[in-house]
Protein backbone atom coordinates (compact mmCIF):
# COMPACT_ATOMS: atom_id res chain seq x y z
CA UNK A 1 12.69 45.63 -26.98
CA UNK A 2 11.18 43.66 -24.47
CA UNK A 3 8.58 46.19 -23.65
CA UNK A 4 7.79 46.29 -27.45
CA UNK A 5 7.00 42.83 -27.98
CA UNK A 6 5.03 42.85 -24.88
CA UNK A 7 2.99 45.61 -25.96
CA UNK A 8 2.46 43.88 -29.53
CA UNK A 9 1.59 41.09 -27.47
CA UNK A 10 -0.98 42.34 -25.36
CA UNK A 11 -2.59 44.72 -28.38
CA UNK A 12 -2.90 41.05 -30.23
CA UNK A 13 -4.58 39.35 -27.59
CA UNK A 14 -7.09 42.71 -27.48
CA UNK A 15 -8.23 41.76 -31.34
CA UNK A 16 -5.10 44.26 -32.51
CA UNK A 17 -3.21 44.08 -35.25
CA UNK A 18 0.18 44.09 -35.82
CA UNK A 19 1.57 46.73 -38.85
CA UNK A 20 3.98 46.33 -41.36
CA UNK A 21 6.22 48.89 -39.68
CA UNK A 22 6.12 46.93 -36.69
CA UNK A 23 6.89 43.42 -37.98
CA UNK A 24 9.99 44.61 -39.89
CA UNK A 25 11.13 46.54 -36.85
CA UNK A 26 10.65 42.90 -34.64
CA UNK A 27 12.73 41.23 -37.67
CA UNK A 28 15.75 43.62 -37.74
CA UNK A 29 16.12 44.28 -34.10
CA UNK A 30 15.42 41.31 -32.23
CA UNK A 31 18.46 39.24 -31.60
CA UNK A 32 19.15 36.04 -29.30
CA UNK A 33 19.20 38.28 -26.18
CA UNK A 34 15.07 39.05 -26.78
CA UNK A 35 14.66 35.70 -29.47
CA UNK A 36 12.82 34.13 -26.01
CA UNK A 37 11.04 37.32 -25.53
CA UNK A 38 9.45 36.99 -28.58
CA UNK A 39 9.04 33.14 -28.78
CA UNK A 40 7.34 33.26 -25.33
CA UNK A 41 4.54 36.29 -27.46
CA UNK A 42 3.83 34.22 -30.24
CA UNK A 43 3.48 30.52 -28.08
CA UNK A 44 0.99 32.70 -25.81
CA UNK A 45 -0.81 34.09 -29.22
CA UNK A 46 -1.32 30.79 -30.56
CA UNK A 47 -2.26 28.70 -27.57
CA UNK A 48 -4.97 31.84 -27.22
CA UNK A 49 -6.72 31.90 -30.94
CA UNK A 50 -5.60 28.25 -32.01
CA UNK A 51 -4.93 25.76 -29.41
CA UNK A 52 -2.55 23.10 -29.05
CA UNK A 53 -3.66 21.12 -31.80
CA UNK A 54 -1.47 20.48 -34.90
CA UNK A 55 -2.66 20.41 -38.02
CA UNK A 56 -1.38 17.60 -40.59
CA UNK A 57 -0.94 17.25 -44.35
CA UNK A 58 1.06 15.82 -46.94
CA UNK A 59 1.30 16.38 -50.81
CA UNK A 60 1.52 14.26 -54.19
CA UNK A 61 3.01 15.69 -57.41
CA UNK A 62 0.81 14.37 -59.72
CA UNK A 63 2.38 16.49 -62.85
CA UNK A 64 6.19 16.77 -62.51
CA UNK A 65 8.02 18.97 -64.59
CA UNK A 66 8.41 21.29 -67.92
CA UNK A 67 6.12 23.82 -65.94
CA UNK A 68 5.89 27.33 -68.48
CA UNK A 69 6.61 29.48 -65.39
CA UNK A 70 9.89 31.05 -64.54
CA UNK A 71 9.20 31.24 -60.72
CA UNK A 72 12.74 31.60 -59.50
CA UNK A 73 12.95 29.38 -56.45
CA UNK A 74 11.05 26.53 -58.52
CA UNK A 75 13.27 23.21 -59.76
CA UNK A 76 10.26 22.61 -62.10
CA UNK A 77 10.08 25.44 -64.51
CA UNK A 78 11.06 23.94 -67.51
CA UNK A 79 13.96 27.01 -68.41
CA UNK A 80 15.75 25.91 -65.65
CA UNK A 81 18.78 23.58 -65.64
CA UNK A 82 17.73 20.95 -62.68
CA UNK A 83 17.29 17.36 -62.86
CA UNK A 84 13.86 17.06 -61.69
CA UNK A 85 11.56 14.36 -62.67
CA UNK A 86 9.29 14.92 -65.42
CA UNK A 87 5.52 12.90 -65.80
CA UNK A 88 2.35 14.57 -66.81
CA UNK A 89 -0.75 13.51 -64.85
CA UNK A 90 -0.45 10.25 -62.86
CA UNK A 91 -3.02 7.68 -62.99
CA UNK A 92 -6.03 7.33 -60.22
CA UNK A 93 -4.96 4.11 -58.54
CA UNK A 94 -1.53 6.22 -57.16
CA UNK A 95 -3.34 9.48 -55.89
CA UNK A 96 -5.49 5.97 -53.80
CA UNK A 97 -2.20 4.81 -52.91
CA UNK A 98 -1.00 8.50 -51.72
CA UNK A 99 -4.46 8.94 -50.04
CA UNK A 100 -4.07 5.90 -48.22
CA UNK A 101 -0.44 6.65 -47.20
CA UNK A 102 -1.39 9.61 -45.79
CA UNK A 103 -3.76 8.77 -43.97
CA UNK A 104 -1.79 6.00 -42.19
CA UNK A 105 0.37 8.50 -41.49
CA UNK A 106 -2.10 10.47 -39.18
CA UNK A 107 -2.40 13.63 -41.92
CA UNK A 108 -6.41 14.57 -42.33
CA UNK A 109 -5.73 16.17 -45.86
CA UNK A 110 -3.89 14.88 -49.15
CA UNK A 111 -2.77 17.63 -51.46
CA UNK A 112 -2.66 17.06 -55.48
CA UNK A 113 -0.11 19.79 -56.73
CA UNK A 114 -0.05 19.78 -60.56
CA UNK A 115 3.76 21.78 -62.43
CA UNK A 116 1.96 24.03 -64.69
CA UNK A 117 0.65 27.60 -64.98
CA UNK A 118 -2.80 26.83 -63.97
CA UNK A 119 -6.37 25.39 -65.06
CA UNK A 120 -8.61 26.02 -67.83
CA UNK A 121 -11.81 24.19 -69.00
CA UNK A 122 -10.36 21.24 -70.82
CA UNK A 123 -9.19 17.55 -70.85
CA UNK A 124 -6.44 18.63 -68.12
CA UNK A 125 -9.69 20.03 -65.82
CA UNK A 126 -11.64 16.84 -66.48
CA UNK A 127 -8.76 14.72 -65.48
CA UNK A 128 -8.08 16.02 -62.64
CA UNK A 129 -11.63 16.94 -61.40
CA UNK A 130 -11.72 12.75 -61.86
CA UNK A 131 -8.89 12.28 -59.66
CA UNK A 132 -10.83 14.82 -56.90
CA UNK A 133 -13.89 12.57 -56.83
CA UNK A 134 -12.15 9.05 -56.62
CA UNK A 135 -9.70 10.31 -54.05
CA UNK A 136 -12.68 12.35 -52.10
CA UNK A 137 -15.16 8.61 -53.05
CA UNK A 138 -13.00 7.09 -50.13
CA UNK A 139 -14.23 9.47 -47.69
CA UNK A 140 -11.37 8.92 -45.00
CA UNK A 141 -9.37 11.94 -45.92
CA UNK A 142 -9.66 15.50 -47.15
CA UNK A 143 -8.68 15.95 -50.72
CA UNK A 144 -6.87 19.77 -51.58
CA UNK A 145 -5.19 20.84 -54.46
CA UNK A 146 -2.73 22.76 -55.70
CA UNK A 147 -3.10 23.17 -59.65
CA UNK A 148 -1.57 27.07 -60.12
CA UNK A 149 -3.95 30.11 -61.14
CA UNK A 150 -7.46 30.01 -61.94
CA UNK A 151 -9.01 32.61 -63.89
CA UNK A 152 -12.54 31.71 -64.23
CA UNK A 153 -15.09 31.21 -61.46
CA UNK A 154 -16.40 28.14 -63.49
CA UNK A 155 -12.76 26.46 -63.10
CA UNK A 156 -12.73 27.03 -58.92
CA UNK A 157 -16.85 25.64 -58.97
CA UNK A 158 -16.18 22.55 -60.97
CA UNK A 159 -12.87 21.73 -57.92
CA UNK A 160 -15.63 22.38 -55.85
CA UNK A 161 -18.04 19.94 -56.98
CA UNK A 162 -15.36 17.40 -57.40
CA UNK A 163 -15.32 17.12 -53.74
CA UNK A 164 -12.17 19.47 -53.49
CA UNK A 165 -11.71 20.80 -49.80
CA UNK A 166 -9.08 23.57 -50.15
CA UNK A 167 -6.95 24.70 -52.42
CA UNK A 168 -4.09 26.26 -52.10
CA UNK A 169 -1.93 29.23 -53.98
CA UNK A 170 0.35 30.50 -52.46
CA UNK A 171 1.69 34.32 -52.42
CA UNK A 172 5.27 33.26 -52.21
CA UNK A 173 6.76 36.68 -51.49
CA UNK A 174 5.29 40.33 -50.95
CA UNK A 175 3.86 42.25 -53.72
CA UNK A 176 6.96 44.79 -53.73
CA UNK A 177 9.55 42.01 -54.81
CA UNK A 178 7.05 39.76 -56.93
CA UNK A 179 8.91 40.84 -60.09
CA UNK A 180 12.09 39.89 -59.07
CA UNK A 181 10.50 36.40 -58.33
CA UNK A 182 8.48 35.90 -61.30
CA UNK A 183 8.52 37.46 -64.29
CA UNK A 184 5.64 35.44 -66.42
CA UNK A 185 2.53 36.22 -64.46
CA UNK A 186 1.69 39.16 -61.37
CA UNK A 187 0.73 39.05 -57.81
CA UNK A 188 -2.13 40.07 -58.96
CA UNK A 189 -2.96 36.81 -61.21
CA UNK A 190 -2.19 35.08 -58.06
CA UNK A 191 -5.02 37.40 -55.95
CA UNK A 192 -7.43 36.75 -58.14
CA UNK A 193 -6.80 33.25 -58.12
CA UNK A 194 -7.44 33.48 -53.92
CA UNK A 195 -10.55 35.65 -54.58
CA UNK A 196 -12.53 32.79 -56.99
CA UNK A 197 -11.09 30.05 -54.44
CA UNK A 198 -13.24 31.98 -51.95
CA UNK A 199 -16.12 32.33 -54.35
CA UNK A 200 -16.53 28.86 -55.40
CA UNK A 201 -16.66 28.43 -51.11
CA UNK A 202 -13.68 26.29 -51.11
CA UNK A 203 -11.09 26.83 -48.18
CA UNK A 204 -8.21 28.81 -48.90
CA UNK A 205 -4.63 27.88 -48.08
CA UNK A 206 -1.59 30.43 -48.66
CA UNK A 207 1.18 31.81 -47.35
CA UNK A 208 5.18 32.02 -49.08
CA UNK A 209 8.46 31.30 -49.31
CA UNK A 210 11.03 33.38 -47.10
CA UNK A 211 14.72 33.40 -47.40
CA UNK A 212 14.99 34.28 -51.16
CA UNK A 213 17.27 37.36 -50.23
CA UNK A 214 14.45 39.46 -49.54
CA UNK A 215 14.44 42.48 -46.72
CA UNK A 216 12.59 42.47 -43.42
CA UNK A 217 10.42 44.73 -44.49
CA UNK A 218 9.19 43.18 -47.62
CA UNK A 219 8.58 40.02 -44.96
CA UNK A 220 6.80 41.50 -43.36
CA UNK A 221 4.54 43.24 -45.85
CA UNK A 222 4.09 39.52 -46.86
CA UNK A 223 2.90 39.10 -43.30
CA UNK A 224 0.43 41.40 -43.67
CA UNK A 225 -0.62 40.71 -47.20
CA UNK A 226 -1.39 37.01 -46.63
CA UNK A 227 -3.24 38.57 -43.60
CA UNK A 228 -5.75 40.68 -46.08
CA UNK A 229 -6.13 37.59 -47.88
CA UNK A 230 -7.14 35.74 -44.82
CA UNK A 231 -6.59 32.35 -45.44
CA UNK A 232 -7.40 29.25 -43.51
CA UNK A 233 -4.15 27.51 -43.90
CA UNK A 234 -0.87 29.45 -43.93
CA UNK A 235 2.21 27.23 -45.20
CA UNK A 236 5.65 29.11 -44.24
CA UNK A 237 8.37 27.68 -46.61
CA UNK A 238 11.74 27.98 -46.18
CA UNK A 239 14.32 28.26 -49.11
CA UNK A 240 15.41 24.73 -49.90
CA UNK A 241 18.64 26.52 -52.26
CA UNK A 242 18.21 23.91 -55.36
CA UNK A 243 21.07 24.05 -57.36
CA UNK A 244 19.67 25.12 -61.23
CA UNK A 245 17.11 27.35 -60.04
CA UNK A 246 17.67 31.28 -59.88
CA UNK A 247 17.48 31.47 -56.08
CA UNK A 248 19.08 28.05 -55.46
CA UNK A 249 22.25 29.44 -57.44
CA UNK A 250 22.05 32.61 -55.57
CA UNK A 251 20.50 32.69 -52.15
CA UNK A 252 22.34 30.07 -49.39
CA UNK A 253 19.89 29.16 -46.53
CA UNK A 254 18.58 31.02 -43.79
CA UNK A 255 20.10 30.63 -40.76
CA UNK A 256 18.09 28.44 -38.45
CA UNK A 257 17.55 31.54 -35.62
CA UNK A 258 16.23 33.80 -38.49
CA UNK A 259 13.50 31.56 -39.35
CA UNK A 260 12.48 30.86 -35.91
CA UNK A 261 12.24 34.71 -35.41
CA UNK A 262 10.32 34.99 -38.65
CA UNK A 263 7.84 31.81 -37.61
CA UNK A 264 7.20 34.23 -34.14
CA UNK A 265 6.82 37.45 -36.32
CA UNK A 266 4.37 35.69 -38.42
CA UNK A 267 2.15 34.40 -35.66
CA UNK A 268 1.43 38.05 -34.00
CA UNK A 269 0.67 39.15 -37.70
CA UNK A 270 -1.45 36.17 -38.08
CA UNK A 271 -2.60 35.02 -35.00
CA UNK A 272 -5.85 33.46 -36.06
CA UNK A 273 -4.59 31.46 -39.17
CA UNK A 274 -2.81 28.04 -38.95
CA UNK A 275 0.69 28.30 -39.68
CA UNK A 276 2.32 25.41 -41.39
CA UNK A 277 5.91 24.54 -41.02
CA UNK A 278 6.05 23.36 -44.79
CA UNK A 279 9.33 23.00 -47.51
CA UNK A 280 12.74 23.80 -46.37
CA UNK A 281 11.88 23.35 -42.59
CA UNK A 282 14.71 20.03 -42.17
CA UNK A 283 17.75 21.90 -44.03
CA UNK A 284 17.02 25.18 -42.71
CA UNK A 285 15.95 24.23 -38.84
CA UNK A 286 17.63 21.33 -38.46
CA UNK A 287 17.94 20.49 -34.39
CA UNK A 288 16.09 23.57 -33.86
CA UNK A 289 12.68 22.41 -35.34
CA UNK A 290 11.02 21.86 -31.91
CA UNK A 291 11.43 25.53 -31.03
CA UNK A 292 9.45 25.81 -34.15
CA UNK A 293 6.00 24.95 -32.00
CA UNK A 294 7.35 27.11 -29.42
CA UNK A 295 7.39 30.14 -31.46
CA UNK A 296 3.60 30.17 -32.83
CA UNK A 297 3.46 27.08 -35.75
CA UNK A 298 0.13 24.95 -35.46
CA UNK A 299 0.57 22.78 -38.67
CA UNK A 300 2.66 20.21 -40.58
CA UNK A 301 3.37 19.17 -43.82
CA UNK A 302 4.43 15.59 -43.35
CA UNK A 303 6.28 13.66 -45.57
CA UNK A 304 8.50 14.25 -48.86
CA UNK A 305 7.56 18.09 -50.80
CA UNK A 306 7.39 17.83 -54.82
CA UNK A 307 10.70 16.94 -55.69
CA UNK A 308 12.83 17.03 -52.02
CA UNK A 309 12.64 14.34 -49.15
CA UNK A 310 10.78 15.15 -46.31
CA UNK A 311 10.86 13.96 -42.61
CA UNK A 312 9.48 10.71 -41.66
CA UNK A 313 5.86 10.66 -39.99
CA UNK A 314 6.94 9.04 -36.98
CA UNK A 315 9.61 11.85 -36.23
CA UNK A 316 7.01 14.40 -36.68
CA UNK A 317 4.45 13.10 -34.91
CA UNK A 318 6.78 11.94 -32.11
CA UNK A 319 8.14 15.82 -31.96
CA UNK A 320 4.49 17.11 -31.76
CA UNK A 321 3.73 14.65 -28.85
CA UNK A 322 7.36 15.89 -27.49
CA UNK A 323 6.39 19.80 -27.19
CA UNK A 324 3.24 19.04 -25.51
CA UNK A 325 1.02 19.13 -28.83
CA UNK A 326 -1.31 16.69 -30.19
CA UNK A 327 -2.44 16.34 -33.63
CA UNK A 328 -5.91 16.97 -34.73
CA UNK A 329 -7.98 13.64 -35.14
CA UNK A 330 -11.25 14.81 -37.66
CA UNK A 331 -12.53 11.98 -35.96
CA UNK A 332 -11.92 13.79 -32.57
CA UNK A 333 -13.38 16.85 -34.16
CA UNK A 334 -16.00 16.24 -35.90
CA UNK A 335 -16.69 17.01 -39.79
CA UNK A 336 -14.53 20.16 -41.24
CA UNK A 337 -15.97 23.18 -40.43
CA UNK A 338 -17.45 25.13 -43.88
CA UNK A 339 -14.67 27.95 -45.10
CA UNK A 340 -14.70 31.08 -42.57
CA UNK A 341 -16.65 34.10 -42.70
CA UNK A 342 -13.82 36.80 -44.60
CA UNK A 343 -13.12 40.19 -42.63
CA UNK A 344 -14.50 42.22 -44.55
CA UNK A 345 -11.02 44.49 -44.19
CA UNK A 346 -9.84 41.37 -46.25
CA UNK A 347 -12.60 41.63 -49.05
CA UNK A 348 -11.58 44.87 -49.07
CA UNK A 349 -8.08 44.52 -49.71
CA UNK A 350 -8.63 42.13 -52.67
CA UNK A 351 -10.63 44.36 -54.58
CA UNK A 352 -7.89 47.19 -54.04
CA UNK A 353 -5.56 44.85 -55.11
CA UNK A 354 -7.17 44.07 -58.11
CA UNK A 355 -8.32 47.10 -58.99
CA UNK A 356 -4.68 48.35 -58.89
């Protein structure tokens, strides 16, 4: 095993790529006798493509609640039996309030994340298109979103010229198990949602949620198929079981070794794209979170999720500063770079996606 993850090591440092085959077999096989092994790969990966800067962002739920979707891991959908809160959109003066929060906090982005199956041209659009441009008015921090699908090029161009930086849809698990997930709209729906992100030339942030029961191989063919999407931002949730939901009633969490060894396999499948340590991280790593940086992550979600408590800024930021990391200062670096040239291997797998 050793001589395997070395080899998958050095073929990723050569521009290789990692296959699905692969992945699962580094998911099923490696226990806590190679677990360093392959830490020691990935934290050599990442400090070659991405550095030793750590990315930072937190979120506001600025629609809470009675969402139409039956996503089974989600304490929001409105057929399940959780006692989440329930608003619709919140007023400008708290996504200011947020903003500024988060940017005392150190994060460089603020993400607006609306419970509902997506965006059309509307009153909902124009309300939250304001809340882009007085958020983005302040100019101190990057405003993202996360408002569910988009199936109209003219919906991702008016985020756009809000002043909207990325947005973000995730894949949540691989295409093989999707229906077991969700059963009111497709992988596919959430593709194409990716592809006019990508149009419209805002950044694109996605990754999933592991630890909903699912194999090692269909992790890792989400691995690889948030690879062919080829995000900017990669968030890696963890199953936060919430008692009501589908998964939460069914699923316990992972144990904290597994999703170190998962963070690791993730970063030789992805090893140009950030990968944020993002929901489920505290209950499911607890005292092992630091190892977390060690095995290939390169971004944070600070702060409380949609409807859980988070860790405080000061612990995270102290951690980062522990393990040798520093976070990224824009001011440091300069204005955001424009979204990333797609491989065109990834172009190609969206159209076969969607032509499927």
């Amino acid at each position: 095993m050793r001589a395997f993850i070395k080899e998958l090591e050095d073929r990723v440092l050569s521009d290789g790529e990692v296959t699905v085959e692969e992945a699962a077999r580094l998911l099923e096989e490696v226990g806590r006798e190679h677990l360093v092994d392959l830490m020691a790969a990935a934290d050599r990966v990442r400090r070659h493509f991405v550095g030793d800067e750590v990315h930072l962002c937190s979120i506001i739920n600025v629609k809470s609640g009675l969402c139409t979707e039956d996503c089974g891991f989600c304490s929001q959908a409105a057929r399940h039996s959780t006692e989440v809160d329930e608003y619709s959109l919140v007023d400008e003066e708290t996504v200011l309030a947020a903003a500024e929060q988060a940017q005392n906090n150190g994060a460089e982005a603020l993400g607006l994340v609306a419970a509902w199956r997506g965006l059309q041209p509307g009153p909902d659009l124009d309300r939250v298109t304001d809340l882009i441009r007085t958020a983005s008015a302040e100019g101190t921090i990057h405003v993202d979103a996360s408002l569910g699908l988009i199936d109209s090029l003219e919906v991702a161009q008016s985020l756009k010229e809000a002043g909207l930086h990325t947005y973000n849809h995730n894949l949540e698990t691989a295409k093989s198990r999707f229906g077991e997930v969700c059963a009111t709209h497709s992988w596919e729906d959430r593709v194409k949602t990716a592809q006019l992100v990508r149009e419209a030339g805002l950044h694109l942030c996605s990754g999933g949620i592991v630890g909903m029961g699912e194999t090692a191989r269909e992790r890792a063919e989400l691995a690889v198929e948030i690879r062919d999407l080829d995000p900017d931002m990669v968030p890696l949730n963890f199953l936060n079981p919430i008692e009501g939901t589908p998964a939460g009633d069914v699923h316990e969490p992972m144990s904290p070794l597994d999703a170190i060894k998962t963070i690791a396999v993730f970063r030789l499948v992805l090893p140009r794209h950030h990968i944020m340590l993002a929901g489920g991280r505290e209950v499911v790593l607890g005292q092992l979170e630091p190892l977390a940086y060690l095995a290939g992550a390169s971004a944070n979600m600070m702060g409380d999720y949609l409807t859980t408590e988070g860790s405080s800024p000061d612990r995270d930021l102290g951690l980062i500063q522990e393990m040798g990391l520093k976070a990224r200062s824009d001011e440091a670096n300069g204005p955001p770079p424009s979204p990333r040239p797609r491989r065109q291997r990834a172009a190609a797998g969206l159209g076969e996606a969607l032509e499927e």
